[in-house]
N, C-alpha and C. Protein backbone atom coordinates (compact mmCIF):
# COMPACT_ATOMS: atom_id res chain seq x y z
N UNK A 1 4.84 8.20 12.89
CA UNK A 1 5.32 8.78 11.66
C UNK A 1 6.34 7.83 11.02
N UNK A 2 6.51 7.67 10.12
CA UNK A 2 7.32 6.67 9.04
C UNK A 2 8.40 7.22 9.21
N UNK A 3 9.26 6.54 8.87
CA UNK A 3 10.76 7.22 8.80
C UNK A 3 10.86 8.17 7.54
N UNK A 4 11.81 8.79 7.32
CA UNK A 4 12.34 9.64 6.24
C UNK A 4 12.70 8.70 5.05
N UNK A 5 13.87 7.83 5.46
CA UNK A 5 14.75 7.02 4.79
C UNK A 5 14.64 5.82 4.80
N UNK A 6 13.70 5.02 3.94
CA UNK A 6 13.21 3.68 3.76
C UNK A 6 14.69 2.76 3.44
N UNK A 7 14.96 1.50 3.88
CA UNK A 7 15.98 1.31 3.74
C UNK A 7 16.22 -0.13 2.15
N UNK A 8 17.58 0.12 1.58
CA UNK A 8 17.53 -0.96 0.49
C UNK A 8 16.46 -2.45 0.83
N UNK A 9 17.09 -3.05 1.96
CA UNK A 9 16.37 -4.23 2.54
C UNK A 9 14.83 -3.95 2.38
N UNK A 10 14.08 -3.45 2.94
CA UNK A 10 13.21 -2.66 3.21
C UNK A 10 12.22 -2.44 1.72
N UNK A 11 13.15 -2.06 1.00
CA UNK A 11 12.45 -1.85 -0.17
C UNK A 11 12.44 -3.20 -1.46
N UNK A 12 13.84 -3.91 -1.03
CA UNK A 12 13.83 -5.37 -1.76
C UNK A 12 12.55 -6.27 -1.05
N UNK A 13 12.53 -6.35 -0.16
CA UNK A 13 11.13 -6.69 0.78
C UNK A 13 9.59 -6.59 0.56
N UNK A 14 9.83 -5.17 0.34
CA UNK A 14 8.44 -4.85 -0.67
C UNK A 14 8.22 -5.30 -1.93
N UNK A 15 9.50 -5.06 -2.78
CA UNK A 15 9.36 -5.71 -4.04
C UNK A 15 8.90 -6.96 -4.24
N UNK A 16 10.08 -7.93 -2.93
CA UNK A 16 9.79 -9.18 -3.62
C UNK A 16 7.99 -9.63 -3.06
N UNK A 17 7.70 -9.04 -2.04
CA UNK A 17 6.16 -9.40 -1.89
C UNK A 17 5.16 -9.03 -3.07
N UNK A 18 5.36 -7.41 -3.12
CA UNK A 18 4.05 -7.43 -3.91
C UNK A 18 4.60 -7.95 -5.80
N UNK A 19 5.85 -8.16 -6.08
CA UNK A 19 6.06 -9.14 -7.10
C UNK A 19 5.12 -10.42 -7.14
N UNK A 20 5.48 -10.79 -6.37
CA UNK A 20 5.18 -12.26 -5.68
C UNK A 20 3.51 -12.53 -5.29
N UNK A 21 3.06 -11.48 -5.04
CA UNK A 21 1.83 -11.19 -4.81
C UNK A 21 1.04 -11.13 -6.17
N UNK A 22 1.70 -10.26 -7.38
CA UNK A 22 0.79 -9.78 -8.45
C UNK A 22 0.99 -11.40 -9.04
N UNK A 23 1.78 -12.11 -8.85
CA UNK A 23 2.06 -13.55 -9.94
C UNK A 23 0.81 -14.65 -9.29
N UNK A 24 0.76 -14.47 -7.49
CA UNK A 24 -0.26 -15.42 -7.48
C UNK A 24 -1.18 -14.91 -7.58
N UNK A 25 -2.14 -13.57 -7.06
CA UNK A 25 -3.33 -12.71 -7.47
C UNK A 25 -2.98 -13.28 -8.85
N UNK A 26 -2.59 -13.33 -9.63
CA UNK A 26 -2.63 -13.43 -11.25
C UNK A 26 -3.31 -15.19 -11.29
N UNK A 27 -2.68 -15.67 -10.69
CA UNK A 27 -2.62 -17.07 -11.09
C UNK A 27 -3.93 -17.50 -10.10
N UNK A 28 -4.46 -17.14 -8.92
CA UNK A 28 -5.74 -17.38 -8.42
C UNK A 28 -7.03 -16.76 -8.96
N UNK A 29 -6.76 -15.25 -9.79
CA UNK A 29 -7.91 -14.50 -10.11
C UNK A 29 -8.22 -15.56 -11.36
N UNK A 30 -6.90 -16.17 -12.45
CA UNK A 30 -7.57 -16.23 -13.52
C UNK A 30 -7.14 -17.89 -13.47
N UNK A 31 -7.29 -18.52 -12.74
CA UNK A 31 -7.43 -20.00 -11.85
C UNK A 31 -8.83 -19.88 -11.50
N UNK A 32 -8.33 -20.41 -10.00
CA UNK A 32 -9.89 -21.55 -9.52
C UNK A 32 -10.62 -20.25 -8.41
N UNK A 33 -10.39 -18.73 -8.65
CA UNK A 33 -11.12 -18.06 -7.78
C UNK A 33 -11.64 -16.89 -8.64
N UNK A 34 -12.60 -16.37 -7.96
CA UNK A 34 -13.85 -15.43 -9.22
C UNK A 34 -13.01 -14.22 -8.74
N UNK A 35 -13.55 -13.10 -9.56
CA UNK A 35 -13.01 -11.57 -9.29
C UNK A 35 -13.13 -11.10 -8.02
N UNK A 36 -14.24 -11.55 -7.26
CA UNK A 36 -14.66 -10.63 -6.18
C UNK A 36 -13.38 -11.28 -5.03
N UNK A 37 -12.97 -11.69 -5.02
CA UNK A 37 -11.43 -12.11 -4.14
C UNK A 37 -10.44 -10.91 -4.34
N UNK A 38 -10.54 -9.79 -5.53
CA UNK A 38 -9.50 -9.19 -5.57
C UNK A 38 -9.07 -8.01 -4.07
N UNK A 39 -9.71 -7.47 -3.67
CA UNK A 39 -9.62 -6.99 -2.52
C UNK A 39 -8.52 -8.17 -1.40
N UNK A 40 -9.21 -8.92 -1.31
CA UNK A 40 -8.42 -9.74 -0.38
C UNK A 40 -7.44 -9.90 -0.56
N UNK A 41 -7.43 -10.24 -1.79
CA UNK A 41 -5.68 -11.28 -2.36
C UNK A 41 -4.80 -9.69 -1.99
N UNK A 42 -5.23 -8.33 -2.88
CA UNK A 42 -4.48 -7.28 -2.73
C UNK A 42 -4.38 -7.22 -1.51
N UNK A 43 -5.28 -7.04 -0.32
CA UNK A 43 -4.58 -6.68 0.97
C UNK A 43 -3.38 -7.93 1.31
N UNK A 44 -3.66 -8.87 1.47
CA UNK A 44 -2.47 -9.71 1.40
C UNK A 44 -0.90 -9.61 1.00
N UNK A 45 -1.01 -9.08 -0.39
CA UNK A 45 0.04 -8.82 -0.82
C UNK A 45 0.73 -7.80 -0.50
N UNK A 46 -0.05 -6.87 0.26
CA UNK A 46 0.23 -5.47 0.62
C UNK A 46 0.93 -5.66 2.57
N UNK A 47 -0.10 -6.84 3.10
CA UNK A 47 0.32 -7.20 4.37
C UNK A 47 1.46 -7.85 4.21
N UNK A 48 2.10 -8.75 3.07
CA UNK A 48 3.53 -9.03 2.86
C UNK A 48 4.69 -7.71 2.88
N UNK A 49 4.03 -6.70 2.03
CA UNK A 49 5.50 -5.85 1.90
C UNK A 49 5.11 -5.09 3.27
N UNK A 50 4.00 -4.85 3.58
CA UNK A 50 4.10 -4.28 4.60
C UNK A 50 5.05 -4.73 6.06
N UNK A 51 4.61 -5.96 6.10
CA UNK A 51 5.44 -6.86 7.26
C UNK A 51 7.45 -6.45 6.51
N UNK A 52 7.94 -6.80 5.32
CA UNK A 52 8.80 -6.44 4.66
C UNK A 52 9.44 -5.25 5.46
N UNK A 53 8.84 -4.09 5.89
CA UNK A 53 9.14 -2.62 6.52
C UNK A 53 9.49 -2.71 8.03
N UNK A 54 8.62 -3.97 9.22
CA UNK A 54 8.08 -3.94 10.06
C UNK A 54 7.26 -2.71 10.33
N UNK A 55 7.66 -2.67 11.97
CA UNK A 55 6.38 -1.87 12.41
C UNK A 55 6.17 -0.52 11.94
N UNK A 56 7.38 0.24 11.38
CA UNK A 56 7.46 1.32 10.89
C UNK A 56 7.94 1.55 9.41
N UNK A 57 8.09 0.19 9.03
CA UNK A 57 8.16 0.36 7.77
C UNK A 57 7.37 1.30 6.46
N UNK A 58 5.79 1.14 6.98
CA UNK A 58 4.87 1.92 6.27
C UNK A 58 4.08 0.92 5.57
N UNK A 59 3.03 1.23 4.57
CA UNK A 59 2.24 0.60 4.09
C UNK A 59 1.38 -0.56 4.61
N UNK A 60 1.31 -0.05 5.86
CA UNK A 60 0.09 -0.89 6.78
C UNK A 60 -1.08 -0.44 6.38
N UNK A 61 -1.37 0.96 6.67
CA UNK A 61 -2.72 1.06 6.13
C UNK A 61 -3.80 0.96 4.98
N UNK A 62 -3.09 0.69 3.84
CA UNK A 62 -3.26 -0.28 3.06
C UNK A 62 -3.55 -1.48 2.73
N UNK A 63 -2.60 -2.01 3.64
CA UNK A 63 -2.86 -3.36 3.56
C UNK A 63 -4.21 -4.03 4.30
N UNK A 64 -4.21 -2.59 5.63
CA UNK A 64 -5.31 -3.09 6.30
C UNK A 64 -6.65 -3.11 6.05
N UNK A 65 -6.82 -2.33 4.88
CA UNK A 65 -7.80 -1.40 5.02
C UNK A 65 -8.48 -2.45 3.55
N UNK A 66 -7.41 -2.81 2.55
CA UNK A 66 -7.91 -3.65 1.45
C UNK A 66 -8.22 -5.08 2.20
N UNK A 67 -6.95 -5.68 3.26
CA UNK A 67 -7.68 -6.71 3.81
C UNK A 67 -9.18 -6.61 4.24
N UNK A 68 -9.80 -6.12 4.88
CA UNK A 68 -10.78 -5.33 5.79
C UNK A 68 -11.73 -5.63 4.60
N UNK A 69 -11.75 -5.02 3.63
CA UNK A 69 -12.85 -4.72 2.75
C UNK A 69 -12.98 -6.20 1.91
N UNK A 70 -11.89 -6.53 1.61
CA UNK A 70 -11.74 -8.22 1.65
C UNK A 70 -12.62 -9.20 2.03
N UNK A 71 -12.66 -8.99 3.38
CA UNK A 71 -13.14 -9.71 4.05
C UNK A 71 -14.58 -9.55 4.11
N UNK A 72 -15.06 -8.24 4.03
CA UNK A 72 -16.04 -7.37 3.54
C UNK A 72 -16.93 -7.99 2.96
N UNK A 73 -16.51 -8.34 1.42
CA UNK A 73 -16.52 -8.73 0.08
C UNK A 73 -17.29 -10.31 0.50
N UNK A 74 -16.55 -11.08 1.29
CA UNK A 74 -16.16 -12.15 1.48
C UNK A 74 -17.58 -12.46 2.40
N UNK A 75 -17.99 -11.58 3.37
CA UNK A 75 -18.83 -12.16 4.03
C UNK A 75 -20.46 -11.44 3.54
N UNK A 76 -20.03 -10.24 2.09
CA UNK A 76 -21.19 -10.15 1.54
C UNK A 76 -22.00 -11.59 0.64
N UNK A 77 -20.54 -12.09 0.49
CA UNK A 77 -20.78 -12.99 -0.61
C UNK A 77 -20.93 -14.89 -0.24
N UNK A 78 -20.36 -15.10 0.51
CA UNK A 78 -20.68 -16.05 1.18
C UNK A 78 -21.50 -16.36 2.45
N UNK A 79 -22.02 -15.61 3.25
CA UNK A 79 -22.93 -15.60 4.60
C UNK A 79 -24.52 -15.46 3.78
N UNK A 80 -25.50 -15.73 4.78
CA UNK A 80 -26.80 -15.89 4.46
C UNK A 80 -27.27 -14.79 3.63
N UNK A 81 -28.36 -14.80 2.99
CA UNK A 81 -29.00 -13.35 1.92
C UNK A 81 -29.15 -12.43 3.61
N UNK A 82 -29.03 -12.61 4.69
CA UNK A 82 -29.38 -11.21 5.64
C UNK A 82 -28.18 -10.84 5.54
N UNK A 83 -27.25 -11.17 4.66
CA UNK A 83 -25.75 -9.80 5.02
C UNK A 83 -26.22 -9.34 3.36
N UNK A 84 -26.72 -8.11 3.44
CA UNK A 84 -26.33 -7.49 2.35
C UNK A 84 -24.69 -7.08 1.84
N UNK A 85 -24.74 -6.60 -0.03
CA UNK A 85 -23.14 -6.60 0.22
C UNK A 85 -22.86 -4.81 1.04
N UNK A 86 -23.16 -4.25 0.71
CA UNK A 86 -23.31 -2.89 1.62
C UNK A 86 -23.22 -3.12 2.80
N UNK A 87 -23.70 -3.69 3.63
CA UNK A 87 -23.47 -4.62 4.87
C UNK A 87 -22.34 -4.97 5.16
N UNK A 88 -21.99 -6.00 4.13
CA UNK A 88 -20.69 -6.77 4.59
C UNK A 88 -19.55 -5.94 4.05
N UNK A 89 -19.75 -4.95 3.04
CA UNK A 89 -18.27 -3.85 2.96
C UNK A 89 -18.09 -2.94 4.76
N UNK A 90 -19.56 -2.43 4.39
CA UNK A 90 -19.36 -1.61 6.00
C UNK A 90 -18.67 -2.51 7.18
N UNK A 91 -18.96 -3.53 7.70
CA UNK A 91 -18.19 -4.39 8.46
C UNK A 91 -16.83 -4.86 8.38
N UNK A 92 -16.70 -4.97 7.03
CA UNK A 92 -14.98 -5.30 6.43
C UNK A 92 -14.47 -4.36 6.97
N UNK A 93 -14.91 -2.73 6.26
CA UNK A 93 -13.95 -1.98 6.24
C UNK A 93 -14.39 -1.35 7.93
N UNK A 94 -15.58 -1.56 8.29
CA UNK A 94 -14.99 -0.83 9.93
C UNK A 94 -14.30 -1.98 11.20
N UNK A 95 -14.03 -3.02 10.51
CA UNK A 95 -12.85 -4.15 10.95
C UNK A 95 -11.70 -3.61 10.91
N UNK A 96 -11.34 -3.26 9.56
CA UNK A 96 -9.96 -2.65 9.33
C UNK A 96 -10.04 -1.31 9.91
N UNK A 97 -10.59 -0.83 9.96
CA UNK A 97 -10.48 0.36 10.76
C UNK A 97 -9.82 0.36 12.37
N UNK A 98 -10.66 -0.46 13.07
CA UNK A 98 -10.37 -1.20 14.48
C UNK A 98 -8.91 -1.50 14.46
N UNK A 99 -8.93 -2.44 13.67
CA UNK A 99 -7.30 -3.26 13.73
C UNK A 99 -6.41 -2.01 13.51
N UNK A 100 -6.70 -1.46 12.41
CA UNK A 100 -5.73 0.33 12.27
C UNK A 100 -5.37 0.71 13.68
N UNK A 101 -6.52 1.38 14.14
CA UNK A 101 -6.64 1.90 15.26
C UNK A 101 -5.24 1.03 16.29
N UNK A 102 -5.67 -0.29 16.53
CA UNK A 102 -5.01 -1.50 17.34
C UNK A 102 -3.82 -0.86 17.02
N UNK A 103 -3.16 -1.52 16.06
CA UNK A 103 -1.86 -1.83 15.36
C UNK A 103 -1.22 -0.17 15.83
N UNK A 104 -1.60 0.74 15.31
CA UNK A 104 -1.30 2.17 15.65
C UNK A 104 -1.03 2.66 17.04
N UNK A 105 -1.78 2.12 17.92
CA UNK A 105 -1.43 2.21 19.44
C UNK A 105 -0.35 1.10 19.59
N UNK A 106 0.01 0.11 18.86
CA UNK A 106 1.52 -1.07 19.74
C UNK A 106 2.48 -0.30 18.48
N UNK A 107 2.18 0.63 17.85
CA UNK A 107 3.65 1.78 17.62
C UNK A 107 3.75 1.31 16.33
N UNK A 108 2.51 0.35 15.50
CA UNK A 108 2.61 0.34 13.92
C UNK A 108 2.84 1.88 13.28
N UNK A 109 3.65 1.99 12.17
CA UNK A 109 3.29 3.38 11.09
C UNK A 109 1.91 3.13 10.42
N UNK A 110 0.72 3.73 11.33
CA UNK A 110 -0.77 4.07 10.31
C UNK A 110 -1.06 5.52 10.72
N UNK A 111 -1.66 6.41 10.01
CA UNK A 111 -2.19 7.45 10.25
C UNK A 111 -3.60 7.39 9.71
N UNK A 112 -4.52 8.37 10.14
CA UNK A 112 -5.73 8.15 10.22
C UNK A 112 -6.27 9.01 8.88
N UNK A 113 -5.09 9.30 8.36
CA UNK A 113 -4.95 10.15 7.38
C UNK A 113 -5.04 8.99 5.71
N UNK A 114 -3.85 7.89 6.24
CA UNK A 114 -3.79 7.21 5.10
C UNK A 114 -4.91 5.73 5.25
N UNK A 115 -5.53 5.66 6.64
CA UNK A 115 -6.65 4.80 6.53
C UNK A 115 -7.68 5.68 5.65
N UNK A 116 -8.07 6.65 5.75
CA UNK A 116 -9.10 6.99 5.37
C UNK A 116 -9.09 7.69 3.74
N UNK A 117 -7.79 7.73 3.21
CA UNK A 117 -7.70 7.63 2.14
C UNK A 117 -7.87 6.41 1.21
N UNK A 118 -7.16 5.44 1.63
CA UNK A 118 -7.36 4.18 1.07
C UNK A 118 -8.89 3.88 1.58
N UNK A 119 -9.75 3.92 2.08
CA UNK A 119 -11.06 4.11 2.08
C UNK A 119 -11.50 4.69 0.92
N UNK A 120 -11.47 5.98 1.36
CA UNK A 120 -11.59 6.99 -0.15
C UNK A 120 -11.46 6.03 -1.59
N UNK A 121 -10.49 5.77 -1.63
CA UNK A 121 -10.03 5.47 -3.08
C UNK A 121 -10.47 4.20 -4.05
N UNK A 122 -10.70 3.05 -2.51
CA UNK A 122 -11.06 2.00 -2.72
C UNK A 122 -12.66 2.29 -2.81
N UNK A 123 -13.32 2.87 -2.33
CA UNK A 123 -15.19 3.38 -2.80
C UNK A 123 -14.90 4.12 -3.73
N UNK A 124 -14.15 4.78 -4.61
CA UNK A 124 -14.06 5.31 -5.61
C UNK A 124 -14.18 4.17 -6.76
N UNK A 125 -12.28 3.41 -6.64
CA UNK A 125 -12.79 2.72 -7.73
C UNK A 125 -13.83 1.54 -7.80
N UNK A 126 -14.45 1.51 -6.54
CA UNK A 126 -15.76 0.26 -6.41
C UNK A 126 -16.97 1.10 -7.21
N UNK A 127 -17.05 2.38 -7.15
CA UNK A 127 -18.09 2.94 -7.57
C UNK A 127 -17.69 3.10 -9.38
N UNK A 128 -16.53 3.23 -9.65
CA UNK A 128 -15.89 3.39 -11.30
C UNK A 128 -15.92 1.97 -11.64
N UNK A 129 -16.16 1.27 -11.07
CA UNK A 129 -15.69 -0.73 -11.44
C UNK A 129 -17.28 -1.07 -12.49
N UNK A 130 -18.36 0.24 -12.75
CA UNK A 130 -19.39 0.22 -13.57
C UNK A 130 -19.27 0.23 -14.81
N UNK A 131 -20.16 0.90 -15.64
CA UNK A 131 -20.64 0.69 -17.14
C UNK A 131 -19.34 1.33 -17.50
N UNK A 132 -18.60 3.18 -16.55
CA UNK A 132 -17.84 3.92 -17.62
C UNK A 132 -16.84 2.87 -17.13
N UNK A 133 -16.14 1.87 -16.76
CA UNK A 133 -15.13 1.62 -16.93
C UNK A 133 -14.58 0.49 -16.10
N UNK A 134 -15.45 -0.10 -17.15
CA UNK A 134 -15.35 -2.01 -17.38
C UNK A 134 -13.87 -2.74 -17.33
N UNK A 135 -13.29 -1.88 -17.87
CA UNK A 135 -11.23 -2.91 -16.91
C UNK A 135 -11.44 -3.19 -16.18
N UNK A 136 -11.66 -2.00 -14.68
CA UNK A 136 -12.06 -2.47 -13.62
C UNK A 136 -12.53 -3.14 -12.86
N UNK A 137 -13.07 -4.50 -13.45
CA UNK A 137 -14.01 -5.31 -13.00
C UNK A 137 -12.91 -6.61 -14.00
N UNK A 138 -11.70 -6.00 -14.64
CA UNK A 138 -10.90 -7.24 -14.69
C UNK A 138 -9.26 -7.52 -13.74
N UNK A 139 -9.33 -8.52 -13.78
CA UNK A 139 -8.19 -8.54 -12.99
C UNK A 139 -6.67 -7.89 -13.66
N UNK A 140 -6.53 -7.53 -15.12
CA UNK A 140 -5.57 -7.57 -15.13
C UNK A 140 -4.56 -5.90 -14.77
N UNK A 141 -5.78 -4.70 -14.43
CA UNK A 141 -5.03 -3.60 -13.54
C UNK A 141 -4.68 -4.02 -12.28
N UNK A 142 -5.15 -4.82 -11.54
CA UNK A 142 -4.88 -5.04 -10.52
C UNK A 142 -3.01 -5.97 -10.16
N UNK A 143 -3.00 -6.91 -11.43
CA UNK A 143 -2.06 -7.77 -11.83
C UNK A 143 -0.64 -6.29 -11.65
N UNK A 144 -0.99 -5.07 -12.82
CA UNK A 144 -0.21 -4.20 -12.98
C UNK A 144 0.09 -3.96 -11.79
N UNK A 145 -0.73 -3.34 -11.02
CA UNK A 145 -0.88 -2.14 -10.42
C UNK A 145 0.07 -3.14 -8.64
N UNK A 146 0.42 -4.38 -8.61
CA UNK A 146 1.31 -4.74 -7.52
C UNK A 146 2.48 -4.86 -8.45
N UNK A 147 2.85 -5.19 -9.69
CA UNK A 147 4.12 -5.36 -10.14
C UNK A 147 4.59 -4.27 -10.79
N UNK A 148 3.66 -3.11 -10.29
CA UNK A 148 4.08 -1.85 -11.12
C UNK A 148 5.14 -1.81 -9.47
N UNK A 149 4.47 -1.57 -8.41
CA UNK A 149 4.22 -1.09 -7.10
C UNK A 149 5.78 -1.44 -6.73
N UNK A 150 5.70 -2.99 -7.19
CA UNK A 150 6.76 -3.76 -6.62
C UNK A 150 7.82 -3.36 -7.74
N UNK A 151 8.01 -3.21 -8.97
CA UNK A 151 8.70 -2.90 -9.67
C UNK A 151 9.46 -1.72 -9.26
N UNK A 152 8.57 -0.49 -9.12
CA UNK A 152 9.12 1.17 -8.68
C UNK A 152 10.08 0.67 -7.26
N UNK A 153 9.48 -0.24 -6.31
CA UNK A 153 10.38 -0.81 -5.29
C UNK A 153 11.96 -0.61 -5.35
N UNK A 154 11.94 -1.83 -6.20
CA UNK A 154 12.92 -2.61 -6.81
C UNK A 154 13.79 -1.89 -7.46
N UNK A 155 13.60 -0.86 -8.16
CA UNK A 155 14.18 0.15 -8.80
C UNK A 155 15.20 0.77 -7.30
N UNK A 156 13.91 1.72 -6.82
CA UNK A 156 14.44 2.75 -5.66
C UNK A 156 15.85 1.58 -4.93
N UNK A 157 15.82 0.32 -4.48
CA UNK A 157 16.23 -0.24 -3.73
C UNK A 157 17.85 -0.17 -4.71
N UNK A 158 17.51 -0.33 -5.86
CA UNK A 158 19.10 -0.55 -6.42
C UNK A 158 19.82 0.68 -7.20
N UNK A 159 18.89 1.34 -7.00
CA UNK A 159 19.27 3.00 -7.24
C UNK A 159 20.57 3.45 -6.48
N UNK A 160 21.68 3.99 -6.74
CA UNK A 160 22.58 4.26 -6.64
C UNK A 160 21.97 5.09 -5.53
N UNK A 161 23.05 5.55 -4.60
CA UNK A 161 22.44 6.61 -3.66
C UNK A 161 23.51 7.64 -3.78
N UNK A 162 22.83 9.01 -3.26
CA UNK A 162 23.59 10.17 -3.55
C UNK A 162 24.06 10.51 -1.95
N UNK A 163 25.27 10.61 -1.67
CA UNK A 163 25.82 11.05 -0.48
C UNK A 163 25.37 12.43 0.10
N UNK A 164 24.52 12.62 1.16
CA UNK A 164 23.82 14.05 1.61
C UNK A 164 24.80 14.94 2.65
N UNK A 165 25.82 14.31 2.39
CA UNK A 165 27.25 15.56 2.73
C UNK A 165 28.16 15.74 1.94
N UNK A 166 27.83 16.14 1.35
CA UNK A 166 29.17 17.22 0.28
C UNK A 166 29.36 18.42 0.34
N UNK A 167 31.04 19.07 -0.05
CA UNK A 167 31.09 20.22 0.33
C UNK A 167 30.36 21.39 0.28
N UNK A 168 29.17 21.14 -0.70
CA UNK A 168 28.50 22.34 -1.09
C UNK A 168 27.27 22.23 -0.01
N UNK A 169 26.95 21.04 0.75
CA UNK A 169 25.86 21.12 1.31
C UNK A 169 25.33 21.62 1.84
N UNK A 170 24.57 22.14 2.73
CA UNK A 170 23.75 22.97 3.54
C UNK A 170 24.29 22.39 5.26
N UNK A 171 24.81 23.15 6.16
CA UNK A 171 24.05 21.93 7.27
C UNK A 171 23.15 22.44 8.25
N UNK A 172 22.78 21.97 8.84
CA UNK A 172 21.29 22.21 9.25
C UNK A 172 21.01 23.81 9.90
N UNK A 173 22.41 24.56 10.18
CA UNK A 173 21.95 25.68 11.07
C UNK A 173 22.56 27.00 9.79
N UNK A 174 22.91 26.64 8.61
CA UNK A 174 23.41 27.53 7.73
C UNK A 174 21.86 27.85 6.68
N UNK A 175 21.58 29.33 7.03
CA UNK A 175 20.85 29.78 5.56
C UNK A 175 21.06 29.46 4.20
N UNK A 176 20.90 29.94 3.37
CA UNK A 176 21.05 29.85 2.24
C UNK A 176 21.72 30.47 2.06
N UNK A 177 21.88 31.85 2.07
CA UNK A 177 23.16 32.54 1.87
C UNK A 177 24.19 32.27 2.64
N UNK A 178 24.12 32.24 3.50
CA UNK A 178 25.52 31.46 4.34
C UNK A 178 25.97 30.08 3.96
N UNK A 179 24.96 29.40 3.33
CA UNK A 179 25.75 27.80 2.63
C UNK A 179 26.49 28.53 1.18
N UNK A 180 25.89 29.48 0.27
CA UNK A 180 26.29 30.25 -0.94
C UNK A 180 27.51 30.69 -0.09
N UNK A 181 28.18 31.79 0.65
CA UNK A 181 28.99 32.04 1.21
C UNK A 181 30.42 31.35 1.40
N UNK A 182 29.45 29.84 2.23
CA UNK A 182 30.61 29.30 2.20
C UNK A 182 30.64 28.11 1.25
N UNK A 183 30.53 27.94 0.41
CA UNK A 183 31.09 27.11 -0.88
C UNK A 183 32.00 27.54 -1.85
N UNK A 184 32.75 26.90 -2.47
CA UNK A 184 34.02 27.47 -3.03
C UNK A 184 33.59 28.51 -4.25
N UNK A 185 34.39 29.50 -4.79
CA UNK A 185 33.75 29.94 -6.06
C UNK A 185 34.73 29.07 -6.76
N UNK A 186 34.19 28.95 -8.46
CA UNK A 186 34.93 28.58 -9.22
C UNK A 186 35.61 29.63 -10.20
């Protein structure tokens, strides 16, 4: 289970990866490498902030799961006409699955919950990347969608923090009416 309380470091970490991530994905998609790399480059950038957290940081399964399909991509598209690409996604992504699995037993934060969502989501938008909705098949949501990621980061990290003991607070063995009780009236 992830922690509660992600820490400033932690979240400058993430930022500066998937920042750093959306500028070269930017600069390789619309450089010297074709679209179908985007999977990869994203898990990458995602295995940066992820490493950013360590082992419990969070956002492993993500990272693993876009690497995975990556690679997927990679060996639909470069290995002999006997790897279909259906083929080589199924193998990507039941790679990343494995490694999930791995990483999750030496005490990584993955749940089998958020592998199989990022599954989900990623055959979603592979199946939307068609006729209704042709962005998708450009790089530049993808560009957003790590410097959005890394942006919201970056924010949380320099966000003032609110002190979770003050006199009015709750503590853990007081009801609600007994925290009302004992707080001052005005």
């Amino acid at each position: 289970m992830i922690s509660e309380t992600v820490t400033r470091n932690v979240r400058l970490g993430r930022a500066g990866a998937l920042l750093a991530g959306a500028v070269v994905y930017a600069l390789l998609v619309y450089g010297p490498l074709q679209f179908y790399w985007t999977p990869l480059l994203l898990g990458l950038a995602y295995l940066g902030a992820a490493a950013a957290g360590g082992r419990r940081g969070g956002l492993w399964a993500t990272a693993v799961v876009l690497t995975g399909w990556g690679v997927g991509v990679l060996l639909a598209t470069k290995l002999p006409d006997s790897v279909s690409s259906g083929d080589g996604y199924l193998m990507g992504i039941g790679g990343a699955i494995v490694v999930a699995g791995v990483l999750a037993r030496g005490g990584f934060a993955i749940d089998l919950l958020s592998v199989g969502g990022t599954v989900l989501i990623a055959g979603i938008l592979h199946n939307a990347a068609g006729d209704p909705v042709q962005a998708l098949v450009k790089p530049w949501p993808y560009v957003a969608l790590l410097a959005g990621v890394g942006a919201l980061n970056l924010v949380l990290a320099l966000a003032p923090r609110t002190s979770p003991t003050s006199s009015s607070a709750r503590t853990p063995k007081q009801s609600g009416v007994e925290a009302a009780q004992a707080s001052p009236t005005i």
